[in-house]
C-alpha atoms as a PDB file:
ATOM      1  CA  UNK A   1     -18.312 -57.650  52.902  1.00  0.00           C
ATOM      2  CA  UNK A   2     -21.573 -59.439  51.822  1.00  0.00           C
ATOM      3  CA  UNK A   3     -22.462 -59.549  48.331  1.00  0.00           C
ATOM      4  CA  UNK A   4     -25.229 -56.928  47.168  1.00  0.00           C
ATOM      5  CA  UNK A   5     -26.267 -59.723  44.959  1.00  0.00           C
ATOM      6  CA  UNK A   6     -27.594 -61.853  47.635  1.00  0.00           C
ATOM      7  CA  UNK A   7     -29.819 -59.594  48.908  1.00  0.00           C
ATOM      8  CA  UNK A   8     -33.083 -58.560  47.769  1.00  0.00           C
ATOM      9  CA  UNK A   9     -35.351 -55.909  46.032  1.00  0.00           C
ATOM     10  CA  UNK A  10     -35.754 -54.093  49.671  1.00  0.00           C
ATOM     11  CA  UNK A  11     -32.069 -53.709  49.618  1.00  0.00           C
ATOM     12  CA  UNK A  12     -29.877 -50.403  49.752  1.00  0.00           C
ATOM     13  CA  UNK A  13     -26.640 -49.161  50.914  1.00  0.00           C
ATOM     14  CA  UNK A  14     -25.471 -47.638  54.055  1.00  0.00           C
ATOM     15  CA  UNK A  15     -22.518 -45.878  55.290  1.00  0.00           C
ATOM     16  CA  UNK A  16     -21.153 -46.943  58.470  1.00  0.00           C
ATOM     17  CA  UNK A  17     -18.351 -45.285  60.923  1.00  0.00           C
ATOM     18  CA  UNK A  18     -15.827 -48.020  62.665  1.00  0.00           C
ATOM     19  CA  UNK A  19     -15.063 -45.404  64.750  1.00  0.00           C
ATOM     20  CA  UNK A  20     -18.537 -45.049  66.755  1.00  0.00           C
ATOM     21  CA  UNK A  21     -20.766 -47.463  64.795  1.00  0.00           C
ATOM     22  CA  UNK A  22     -22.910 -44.693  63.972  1.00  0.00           C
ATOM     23  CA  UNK A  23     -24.876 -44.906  60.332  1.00  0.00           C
ATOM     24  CA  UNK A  24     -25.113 -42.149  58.012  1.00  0.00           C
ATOM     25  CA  UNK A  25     -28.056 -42.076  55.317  1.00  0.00           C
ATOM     26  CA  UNK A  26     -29.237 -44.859  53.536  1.00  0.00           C
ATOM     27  CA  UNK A  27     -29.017 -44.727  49.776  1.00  0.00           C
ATOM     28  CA  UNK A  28     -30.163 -46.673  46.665  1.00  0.00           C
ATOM     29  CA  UNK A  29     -28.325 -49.261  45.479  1.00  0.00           C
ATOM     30  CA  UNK A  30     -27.100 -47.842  42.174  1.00  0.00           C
ATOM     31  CA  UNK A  31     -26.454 -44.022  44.080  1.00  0.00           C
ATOM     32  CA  UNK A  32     -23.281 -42.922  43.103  1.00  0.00           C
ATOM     33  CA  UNK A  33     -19.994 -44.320  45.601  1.00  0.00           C
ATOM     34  CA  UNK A  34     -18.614 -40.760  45.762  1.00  0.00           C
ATOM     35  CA  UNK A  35     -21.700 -39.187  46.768  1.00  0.00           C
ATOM     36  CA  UNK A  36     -21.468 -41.839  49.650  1.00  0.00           C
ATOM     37  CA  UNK A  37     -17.703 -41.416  50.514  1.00  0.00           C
ATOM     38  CA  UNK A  38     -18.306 -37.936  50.296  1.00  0.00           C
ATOM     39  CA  UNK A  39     -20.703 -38.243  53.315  1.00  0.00           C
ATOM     40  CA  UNK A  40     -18.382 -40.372  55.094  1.00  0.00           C
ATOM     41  CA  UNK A  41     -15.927 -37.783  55.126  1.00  0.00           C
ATOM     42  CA  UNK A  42     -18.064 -35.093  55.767  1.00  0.00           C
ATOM     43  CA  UNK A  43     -19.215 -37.170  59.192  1.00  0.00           C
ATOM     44  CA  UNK A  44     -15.019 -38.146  59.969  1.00  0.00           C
ATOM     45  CA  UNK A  45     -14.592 -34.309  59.403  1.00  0.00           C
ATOM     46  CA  UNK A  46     -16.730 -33.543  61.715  1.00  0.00           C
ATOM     47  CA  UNK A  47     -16.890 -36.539  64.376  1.00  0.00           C
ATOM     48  CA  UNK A  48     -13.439 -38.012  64.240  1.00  0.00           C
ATOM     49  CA  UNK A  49     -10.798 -35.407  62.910  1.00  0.00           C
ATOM     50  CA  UNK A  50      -7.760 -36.910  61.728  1.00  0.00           C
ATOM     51  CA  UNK A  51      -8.951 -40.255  60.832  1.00  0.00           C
ATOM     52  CA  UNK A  52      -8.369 -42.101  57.930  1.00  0.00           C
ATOM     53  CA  UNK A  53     -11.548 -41.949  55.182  1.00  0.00           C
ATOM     54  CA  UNK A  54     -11.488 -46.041  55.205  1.00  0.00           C
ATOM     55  CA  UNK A  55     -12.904 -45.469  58.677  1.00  0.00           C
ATOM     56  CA  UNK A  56     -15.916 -45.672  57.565  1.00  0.00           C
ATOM     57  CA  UNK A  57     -17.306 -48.447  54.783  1.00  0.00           C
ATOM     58  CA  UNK A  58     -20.050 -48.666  53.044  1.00  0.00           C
ATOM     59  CA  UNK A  59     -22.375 -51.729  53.952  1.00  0.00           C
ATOM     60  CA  UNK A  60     -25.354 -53.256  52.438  1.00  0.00           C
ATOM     61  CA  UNK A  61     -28.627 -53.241  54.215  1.00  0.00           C
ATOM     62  CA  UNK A  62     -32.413 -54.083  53.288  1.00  0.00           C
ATOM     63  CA  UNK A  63     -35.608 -53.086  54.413  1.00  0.00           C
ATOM     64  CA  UNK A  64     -37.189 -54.565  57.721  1.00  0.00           C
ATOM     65  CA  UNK A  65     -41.057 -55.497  58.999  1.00  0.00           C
ATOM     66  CA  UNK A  66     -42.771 -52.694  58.413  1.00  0.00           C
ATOM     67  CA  UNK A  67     -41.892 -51.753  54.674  1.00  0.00           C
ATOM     68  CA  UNK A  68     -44.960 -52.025  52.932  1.00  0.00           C
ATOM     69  CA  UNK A  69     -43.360 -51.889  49.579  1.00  0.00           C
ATOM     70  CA  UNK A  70     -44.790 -48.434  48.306  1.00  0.00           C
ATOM     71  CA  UNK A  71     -41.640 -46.091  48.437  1.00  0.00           C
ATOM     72  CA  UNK A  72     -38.384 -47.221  48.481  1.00  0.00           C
ATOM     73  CA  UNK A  73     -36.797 -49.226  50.539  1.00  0.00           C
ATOM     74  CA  UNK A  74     -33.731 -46.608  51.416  1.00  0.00           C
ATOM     75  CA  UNK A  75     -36.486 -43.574  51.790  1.00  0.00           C
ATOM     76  CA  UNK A  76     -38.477 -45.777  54.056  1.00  0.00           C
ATOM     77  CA  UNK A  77     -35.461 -46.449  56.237  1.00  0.00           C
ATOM     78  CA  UNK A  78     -34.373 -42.836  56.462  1.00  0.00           C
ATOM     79  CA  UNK A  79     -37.835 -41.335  57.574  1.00  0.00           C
ATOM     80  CA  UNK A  80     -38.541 -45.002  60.187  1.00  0.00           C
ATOM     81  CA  UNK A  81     -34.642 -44.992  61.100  1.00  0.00           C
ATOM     82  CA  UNK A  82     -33.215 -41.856  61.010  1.00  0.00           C
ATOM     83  CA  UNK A  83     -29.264 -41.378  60.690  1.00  0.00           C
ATOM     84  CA  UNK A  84     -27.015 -40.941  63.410  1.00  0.00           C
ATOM     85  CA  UNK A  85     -24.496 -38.471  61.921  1.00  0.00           C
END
């Protein structure tokens, strides 16, 4: 997994399902991991009964062209990228 540390101040978390690649919301850096995994679970629950919680992991991500720096990075990416699940 890449280090959090080598990414910059547009950076955030992301869940993501190895299932069916799909990405749940994106978070702040310092959001809490259970509020995360809980997410994850809630989406294998639904999606993908039966499997395993460490189908999913939790990746980093930053901010694209386009964020202009005003809210944060993991709000802009929710409301320009929506999730999947």
């Amino acid at each position: 997994m890449t280090s959090l540390s080598a990414l910059d101040h547009a950076a955030f978390v992301q869940p993501r399902c190895s299932l069916c690649w799909r990405t749940g919301p994106a978070a702040a850096l310092d959001t809490p991991a259970d509020l995360l995994h809980a997410a994850a679970r809630e989406h294998l629950t639904h999606a993908h009964p039966g499997a395993p919680d460490d189908a999913v992991e939790i990746v980093p991500s930053r901010a694209v062209i386009g964020w202009d720096g005003i809210e944060p990075p993991h709000e802009w990416h929710n409301r320009v990228f929506p999730p999947t699940w």
